[in-house]
Protein backbone atom coordinates (compact mmCIF):
# COMPACT_ATOMS: atom_id res chain seq x y z
CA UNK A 1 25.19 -68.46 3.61
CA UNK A 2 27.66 -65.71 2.36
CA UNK A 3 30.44 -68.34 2.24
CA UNK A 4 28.76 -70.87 -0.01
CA UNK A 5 27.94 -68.78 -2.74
CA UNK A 6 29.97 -66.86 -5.12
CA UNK A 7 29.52 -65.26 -8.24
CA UNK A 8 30.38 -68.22 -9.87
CA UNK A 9 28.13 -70.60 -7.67
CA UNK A 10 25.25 -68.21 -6.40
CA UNK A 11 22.19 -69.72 -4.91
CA UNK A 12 19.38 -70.40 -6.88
CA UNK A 13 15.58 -67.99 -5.67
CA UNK A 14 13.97 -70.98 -4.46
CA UNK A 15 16.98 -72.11 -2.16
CA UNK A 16 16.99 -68.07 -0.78
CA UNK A 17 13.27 -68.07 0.23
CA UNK A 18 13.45 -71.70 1.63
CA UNK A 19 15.91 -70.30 3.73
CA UNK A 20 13.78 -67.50 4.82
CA UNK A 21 11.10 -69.66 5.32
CA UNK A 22 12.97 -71.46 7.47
CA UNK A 23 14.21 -68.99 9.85
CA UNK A 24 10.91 -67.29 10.10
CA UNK A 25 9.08 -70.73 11.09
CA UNK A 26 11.39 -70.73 13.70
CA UNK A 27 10.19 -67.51 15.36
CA UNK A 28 6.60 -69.54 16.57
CA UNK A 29 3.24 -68.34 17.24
CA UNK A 30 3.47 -64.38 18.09
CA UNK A 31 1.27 -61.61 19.79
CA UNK A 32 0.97 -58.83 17.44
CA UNK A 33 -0.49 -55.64 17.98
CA UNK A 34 -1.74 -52.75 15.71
CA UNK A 35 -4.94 -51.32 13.71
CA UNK A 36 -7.22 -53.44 11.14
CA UNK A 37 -7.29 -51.69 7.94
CA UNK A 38 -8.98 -53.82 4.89
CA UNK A 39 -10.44 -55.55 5.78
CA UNK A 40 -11.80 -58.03 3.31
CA UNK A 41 -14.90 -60.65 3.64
CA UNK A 42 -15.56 -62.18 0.72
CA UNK A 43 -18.61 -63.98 0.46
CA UNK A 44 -18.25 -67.52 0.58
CA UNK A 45 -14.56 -67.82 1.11
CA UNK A 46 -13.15 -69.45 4.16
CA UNK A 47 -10.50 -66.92 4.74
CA UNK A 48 -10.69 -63.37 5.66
CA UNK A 49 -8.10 -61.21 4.60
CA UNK A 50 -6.90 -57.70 6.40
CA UNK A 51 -4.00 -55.72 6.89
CA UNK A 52 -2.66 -54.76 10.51
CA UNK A 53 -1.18 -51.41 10.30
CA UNK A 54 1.52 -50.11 12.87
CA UNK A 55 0.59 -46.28 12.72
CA UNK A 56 3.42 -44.75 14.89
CA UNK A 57 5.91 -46.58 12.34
CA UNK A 58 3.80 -46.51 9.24
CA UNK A 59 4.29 -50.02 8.71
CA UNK A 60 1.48 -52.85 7.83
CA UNK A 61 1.58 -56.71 7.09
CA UNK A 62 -1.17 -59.18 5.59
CA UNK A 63 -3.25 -60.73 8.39
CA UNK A 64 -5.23 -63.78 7.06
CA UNK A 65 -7.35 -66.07 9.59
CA UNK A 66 -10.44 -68.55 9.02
CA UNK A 67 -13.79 -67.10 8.89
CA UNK A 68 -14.62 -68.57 12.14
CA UNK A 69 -11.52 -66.51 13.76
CA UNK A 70 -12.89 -63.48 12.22
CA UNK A 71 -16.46 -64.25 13.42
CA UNK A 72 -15.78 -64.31 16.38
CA UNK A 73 -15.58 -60.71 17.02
CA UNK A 74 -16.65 -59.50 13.76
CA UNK A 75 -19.07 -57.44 16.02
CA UNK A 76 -16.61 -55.21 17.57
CA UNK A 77 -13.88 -54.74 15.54
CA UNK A 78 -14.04 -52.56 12.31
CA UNK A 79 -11.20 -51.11 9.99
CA UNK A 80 -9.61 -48.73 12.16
CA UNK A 81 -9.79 -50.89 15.66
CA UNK A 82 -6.35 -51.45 17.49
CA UNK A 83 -6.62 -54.94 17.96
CA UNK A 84 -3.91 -57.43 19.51
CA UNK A 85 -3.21 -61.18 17.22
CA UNK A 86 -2.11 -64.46 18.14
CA UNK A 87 -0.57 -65.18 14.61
CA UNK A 88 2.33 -67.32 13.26
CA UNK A 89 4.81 -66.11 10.51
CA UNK A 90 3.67 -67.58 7.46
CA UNK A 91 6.30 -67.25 4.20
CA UNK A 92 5.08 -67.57 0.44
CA UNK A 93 7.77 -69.36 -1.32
CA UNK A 94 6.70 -68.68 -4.63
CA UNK A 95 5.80 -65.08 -4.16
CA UNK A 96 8.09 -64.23 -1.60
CA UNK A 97 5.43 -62.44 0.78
CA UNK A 98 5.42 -62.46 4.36
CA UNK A 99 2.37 -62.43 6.21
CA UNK A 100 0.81 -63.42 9.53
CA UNK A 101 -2.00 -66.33 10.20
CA UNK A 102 -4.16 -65.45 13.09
CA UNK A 103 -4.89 -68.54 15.75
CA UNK A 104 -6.95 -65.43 17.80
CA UNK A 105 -8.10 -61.94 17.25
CA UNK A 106 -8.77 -59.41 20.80
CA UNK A 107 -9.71 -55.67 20.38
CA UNK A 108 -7.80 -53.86 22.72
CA UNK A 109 -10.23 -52.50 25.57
CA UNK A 110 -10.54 -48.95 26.53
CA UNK A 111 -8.83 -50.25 29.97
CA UNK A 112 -6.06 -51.48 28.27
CA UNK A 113 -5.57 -48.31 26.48
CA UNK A 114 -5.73 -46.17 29.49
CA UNK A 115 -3.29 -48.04 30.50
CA UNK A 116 -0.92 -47.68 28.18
CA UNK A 117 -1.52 -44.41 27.76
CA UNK A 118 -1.05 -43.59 31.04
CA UNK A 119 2.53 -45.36 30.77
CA UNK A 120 3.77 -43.46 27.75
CA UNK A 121 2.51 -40.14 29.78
CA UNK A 122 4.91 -40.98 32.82
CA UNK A 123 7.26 -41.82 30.43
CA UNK A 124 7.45 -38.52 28.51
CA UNK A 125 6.78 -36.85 31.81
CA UNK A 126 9.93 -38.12 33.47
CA UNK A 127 11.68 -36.84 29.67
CA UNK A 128 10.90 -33.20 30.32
CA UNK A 129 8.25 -32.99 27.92
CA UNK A 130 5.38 -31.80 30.13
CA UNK A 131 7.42 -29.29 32.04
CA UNK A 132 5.85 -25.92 32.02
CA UNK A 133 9.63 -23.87 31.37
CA UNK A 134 9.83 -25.37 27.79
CA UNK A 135 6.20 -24.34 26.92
CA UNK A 136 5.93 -20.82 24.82
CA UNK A 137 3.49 -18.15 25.10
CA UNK A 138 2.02 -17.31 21.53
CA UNK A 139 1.74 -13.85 20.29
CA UNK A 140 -0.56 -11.36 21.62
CA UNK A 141 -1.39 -11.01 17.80
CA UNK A 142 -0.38 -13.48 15.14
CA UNK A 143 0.51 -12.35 11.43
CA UNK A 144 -0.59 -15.87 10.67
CA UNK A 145 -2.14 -19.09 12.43
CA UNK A 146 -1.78 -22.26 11.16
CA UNK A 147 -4.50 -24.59 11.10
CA UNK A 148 -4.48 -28.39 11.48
CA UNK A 149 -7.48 -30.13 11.17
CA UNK A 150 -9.90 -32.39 9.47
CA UNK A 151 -11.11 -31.91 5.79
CA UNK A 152 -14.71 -30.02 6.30
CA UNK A 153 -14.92 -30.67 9.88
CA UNK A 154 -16.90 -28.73 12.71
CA UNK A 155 -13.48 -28.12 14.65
CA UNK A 156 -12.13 -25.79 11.27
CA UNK A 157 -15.68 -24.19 11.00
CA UNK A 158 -15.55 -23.04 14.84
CA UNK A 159 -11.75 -21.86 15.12
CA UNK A 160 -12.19 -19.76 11.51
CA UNK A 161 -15.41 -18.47 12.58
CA UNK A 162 -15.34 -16.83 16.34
CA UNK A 163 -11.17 -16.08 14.86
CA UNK A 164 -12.87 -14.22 12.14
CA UNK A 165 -15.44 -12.84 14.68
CA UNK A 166 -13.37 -11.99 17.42
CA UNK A 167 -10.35 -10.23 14.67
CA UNK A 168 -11.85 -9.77 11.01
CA UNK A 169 -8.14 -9.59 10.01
CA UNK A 170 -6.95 -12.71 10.98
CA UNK A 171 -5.49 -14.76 8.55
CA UNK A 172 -5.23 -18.92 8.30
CA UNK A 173 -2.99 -21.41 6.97
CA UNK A 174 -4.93 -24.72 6.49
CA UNK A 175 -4.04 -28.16 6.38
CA UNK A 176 -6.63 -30.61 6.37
CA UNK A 177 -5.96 -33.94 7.18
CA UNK A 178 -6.94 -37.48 8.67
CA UNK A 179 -7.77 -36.53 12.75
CA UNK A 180 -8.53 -40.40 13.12
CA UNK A 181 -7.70 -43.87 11.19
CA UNK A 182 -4.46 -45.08 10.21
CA UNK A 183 -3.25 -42.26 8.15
CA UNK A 184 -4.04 -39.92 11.48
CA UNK A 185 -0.27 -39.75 12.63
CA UNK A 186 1.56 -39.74 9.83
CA UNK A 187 -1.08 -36.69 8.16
CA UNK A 188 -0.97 -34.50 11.42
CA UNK A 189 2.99 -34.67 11.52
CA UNK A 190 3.38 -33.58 8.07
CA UNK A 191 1.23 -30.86 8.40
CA UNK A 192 3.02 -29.69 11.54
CA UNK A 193 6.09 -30.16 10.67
CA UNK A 194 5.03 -28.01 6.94
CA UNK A 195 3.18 -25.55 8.91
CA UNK A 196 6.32 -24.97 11.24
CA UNK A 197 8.87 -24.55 8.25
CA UNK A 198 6.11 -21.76 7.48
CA UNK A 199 8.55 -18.66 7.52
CA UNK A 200 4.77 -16.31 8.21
CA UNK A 201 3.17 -18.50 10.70
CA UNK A 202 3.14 -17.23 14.27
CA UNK A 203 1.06 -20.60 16.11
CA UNK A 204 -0.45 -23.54 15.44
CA UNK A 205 -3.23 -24.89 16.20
CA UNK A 206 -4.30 -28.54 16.05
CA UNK A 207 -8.24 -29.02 16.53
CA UNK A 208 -10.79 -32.27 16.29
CA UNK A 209 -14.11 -32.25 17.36
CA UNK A 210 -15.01 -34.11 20.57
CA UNK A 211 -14.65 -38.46 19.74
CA UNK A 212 -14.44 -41.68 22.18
CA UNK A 213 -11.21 -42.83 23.30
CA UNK A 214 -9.98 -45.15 20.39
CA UNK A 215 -10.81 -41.89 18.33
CA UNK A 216 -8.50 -39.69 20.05
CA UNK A 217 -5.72 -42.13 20.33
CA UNK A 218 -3.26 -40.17 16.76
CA UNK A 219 -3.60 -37.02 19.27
CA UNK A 220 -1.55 -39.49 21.86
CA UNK A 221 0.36 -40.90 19.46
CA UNK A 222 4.18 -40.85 20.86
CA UNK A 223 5.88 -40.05 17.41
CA UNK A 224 3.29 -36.89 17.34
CA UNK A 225 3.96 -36.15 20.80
CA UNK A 226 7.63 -36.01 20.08
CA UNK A 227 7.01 -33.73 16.99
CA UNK A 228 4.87 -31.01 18.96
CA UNK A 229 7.87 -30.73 21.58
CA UNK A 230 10.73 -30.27 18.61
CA UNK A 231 8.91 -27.61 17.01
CA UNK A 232 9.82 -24.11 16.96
CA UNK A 233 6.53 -22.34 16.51
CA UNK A 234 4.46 -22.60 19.74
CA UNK A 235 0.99 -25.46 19.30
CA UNK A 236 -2.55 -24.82 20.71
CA UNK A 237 -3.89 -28.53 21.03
CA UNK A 238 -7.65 -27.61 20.45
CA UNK A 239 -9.21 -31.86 21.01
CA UNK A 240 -12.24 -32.59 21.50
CA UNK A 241 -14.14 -31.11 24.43
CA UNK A 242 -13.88 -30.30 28.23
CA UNK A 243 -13.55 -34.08 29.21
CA UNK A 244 -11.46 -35.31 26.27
CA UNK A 245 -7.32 -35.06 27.86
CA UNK A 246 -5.37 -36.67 25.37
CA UNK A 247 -1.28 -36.50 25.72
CA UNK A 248 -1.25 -33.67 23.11
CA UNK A 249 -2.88 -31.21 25.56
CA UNK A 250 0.19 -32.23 28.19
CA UNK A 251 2.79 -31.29 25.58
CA UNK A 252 1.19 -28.54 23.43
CA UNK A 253 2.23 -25.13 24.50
CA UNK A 254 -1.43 -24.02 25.14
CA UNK A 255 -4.38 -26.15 25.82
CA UNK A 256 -7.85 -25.16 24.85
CA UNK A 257 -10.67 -27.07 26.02
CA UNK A 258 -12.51 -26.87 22.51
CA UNK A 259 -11.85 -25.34 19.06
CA UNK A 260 -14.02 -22.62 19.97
CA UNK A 261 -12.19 -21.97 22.96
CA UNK A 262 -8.53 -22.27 20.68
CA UNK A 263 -9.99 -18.98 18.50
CA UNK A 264 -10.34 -16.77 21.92
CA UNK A 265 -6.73 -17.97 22.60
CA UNK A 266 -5.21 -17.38 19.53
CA UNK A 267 -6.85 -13.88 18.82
CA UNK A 268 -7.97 -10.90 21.17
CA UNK A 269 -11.03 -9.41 20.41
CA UNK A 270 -11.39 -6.51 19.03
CA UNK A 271 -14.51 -4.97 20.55
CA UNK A 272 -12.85 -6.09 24.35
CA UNK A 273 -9.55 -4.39 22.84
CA UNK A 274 -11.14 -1.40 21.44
CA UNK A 275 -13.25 -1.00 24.63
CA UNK A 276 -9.69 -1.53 26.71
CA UNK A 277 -8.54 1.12 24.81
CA UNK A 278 -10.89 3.68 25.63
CA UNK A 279 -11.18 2.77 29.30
CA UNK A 280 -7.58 3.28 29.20
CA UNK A 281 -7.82 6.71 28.05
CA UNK A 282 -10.47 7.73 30.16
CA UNK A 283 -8.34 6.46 32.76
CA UNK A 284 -5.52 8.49 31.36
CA UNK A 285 -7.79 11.55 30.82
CA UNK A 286 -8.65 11.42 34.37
CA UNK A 287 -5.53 10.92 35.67
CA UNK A 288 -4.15 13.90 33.66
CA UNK A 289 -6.39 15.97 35.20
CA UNK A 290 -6.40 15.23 38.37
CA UNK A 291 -2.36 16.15 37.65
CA UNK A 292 -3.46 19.66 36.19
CA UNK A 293 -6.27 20.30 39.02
CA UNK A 294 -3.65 19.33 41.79
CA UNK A 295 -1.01 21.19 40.60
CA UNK A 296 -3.40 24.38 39.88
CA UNK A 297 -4.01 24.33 43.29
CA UNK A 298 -0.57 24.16 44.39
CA UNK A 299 0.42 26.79 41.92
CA UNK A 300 -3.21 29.10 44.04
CA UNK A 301 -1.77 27.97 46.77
CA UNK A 302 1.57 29.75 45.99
CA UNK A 303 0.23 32.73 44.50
CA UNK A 304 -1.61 33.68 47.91
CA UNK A 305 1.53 33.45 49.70
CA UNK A 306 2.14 37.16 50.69
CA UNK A 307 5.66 36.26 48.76
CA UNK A 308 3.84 36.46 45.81
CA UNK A 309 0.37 38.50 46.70
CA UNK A 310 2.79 41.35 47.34
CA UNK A 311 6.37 41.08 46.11
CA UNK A 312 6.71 45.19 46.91
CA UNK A 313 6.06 44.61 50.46
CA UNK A 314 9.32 42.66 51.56
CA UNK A 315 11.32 44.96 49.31
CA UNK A 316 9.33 47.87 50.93
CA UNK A 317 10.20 46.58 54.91
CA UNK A 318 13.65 46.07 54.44
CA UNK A 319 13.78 49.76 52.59
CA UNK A 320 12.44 50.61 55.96
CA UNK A 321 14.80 48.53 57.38
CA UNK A 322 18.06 50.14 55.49
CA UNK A 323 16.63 53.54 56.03
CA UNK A 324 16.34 53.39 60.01
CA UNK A 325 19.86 51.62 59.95
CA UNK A 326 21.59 54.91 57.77
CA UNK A 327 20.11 57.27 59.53
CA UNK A 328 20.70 55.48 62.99
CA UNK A 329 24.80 55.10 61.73
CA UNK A 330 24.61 58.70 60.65
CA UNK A 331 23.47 59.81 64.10
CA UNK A 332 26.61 57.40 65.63
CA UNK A 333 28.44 59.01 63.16
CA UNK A 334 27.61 62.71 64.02
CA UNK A 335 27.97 62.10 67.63
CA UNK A 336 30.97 60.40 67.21
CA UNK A 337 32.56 63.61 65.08
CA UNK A 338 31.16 65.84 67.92
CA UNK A 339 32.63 64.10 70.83
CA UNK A 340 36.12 63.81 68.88
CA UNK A 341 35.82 67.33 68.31
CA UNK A 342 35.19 68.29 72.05
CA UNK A 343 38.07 66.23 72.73
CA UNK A 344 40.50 67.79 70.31
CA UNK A 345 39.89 71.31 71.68
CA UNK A 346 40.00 70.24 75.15
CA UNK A 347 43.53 68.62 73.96
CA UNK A 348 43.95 71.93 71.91
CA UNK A 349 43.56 74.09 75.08
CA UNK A 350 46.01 72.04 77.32
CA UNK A 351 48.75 72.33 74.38
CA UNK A 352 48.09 75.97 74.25
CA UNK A 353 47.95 76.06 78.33
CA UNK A 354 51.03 74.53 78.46
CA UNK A 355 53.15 75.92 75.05
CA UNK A 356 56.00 78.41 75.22
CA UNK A 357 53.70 80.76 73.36
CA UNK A 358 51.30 80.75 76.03
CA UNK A 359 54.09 81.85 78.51
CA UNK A 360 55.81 84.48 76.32
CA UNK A 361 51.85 85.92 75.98
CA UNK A 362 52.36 86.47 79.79
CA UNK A 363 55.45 89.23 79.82
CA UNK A 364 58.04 86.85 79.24
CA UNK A 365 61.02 86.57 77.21
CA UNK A 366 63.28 83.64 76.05
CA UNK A 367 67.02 84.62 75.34
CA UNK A 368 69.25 82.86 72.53
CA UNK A 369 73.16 83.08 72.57
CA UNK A 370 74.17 83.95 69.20
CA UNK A 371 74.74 80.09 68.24
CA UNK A 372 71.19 79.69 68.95
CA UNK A 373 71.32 77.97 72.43
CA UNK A 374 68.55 78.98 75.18
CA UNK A 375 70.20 80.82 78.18
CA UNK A 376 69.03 79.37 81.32
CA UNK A 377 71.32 81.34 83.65
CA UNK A 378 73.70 84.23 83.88
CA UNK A 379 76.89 82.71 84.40
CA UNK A 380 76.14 81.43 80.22
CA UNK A 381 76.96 84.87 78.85
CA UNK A 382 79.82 87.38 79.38
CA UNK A 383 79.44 91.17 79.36
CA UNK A 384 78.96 92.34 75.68
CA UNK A 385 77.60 89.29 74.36
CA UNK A 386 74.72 89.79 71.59
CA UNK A 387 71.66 87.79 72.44
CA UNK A 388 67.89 87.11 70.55
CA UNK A 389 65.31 88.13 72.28
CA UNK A 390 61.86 86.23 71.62
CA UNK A 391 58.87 87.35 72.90
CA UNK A 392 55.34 86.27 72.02
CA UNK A 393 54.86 89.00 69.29
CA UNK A 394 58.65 88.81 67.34
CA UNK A 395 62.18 88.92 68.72
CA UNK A 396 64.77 91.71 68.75
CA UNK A 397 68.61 92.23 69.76
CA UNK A 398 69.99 92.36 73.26
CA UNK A 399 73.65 93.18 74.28
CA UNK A 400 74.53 92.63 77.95
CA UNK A 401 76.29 95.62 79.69
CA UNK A 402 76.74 94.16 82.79
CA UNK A 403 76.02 90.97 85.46
């Protein structure tokens, strides 16, 4: 097509949507499936008109059938059933509108949807997104909880409520939005996503009252799913009640059985905290003085000690002690003196028994030549020779007359 025209040969409208119409008749008879919105009966007319509504993608296209298509199972589908269409591609020349005619209109049954469901869950499981080491723990106390939920619904009554009850200070951030319908997805993602770009808000929590299956399918939704797991703040999925499981419980970070349950989650409660508190300072109290009582009786125990009953009394033995050891070294030490004094005169009298002086004290004499020699015998001196005398009281001159 792009090398038959130019700018100065372009291709007329009509020739453009023949064209289209030409290569959408060749796609055929198609199975479609999504959720009837509009749907539009009008009385009389042979042709019902409706829009089928892809809600992951946001996306919808003009379904028309025949009455008797619609008839068919008028009595179970409504807006908002997922539905599955045996339609052909029809193309409006003149307007340039696509839309599908339905040969054949099937809800899609709870079975089916379990089904499915139950594929996308393995799916996401085998992605990482259920895995327990990715999931957060939200604060012990949150500054501020953010609150998605339907506009005036039970779910926001019971999580403000026992919050409020269970911490008067809490505070909420609240989006209300669709929790079912076509507009469920796309609503609850906005809000998440706004809520998470919330520089104040700690958690989030996204509650819904309790609902059949088709209800709770937005809160399996795989676009949804995907959001939860990118966000930053951790997600309390609060859906339904005790039997409700849809995939958002799998990849929230918390799961609560019911919105009353998500409020005893989110918040402690005071009174339990309060009354924690106190136990824990009885228990502290106690403890404390079991300490003081313990070590009071250590501290008795030590003071009867006879250490401490009578600090005089060790000084007082070993006074006792040094006294019996001075006078015990002064008796060694007398007896000692004595018995080297005996000994020194007993040494005293042999030196006197045996000195010169001793001898001379006797009658005797010693003789000295003049140089100062002893004389021992007579053939030493020579008739006339002066001697010194010494006796044992002085000395005196001698002069030998003869031999």
């Amino acid at each position: 097509m792009a090398n038959s025209t130019s700018p100065e040969e372009p291709m007329p409208v009509a020739e453009v949507t023949r064209r289209i119409g030409a290569w959408i008749d060749r796609l055929g008879e198609v199975w479609v499936e999504g959720q009837l919105v509009q749907i539009s009966r009008r009385p009389g007319a042979g042709v019902v008109f409706m829009q089928l509504r892809d809600a992951s993608a946001n996306v919808s296209m003009t379904v028309t059938c025949f009455r008797a298509v619609f008839d068919a199972v008028a009595d179970t589908v409504t807006e908002g059933t997922r539905v599955v269409v045996a339609a052909r591609p029809n193309w409006y020349q003149g307007t340039g509108q696509l839309s599908l005619r339905a040969r054949e209109i099937r809800p899609v049954g709870v079975g089916d949807l379990l089904a499915r469901l139950e594929r996308l869950r393995r799916r996401l499981a085998g992605e990482g997104l259920f895995d327990a080491d990715r999931k957060r723990r939200p604060p012990f106390l949150p500054q501020l909880i953010g609150l998605v939920c339907g506009r005036a619904s039970a779910a926001e009554r019971d999580v403000l409520e026992n919050a409020r009850k269970r911490w008067p200070a809490v505070r909420f951030e609240v989006r209300e939005v669709a929790v079912q319908g076509v507009h469920a997805v796309a609503e609850v993602i906005g809000a998440l996503q706004e809520l998470d770009a919330h520089p104040e808000v700690d958690v989030i929590v996204v509650a819904r009252g309790g609902g059949s299956v088709e209800d709770l399918l937005p809160f399996s939704d795989e676009q949804l799913m995907r959001a939860v797991a990118a966000a930053s703040t951790p997600v309390v999925s609060a859906i339904g009640h005790e039997p409700d499981a849809p995939l958002l419980d799998l990849v929230a970070d918390v799961r609560a059985s019911t919105p009353t349950d998500a409020a005893k989650r989110i918040v402690p409660d005071v009174g339990e905290e309060l009354a924690g508190v106190a136990q824990a300072r009885e228990r502290a109290r106690r403890a404390v003085a079991a300490r003081i009582e313990r070590e009071q009786a250590g501290l008795d125990g030590v003071r009867t000690r006879p250490v401490l009953a009578a600090p005089l009394r060790m000084v007082e033995e070993r006074e006792a002690e040094v006294r019996g050891f001075v006078e015990r070294a002064r008796r060694v030490f007398d007896h000692r003196l004595e018995r080297a004094a005996s000994e020194l005169e007993h040494v005293r009298a042999r030196v006197l028994a045996l000195s010169p002086a001793a001898t001379l004290k006797r009658g005797y004499a010693v003789l000295q030549a003049e140089d100062g020699g002893v004389v021992r015998a007579a053939d030493e001196v020579a008739v006339g020779d002066a001697l010194r005398a010494r006796v044992a009281e002085g000395e005196f001159k001698v002069k030998v007359e003869g031999k």
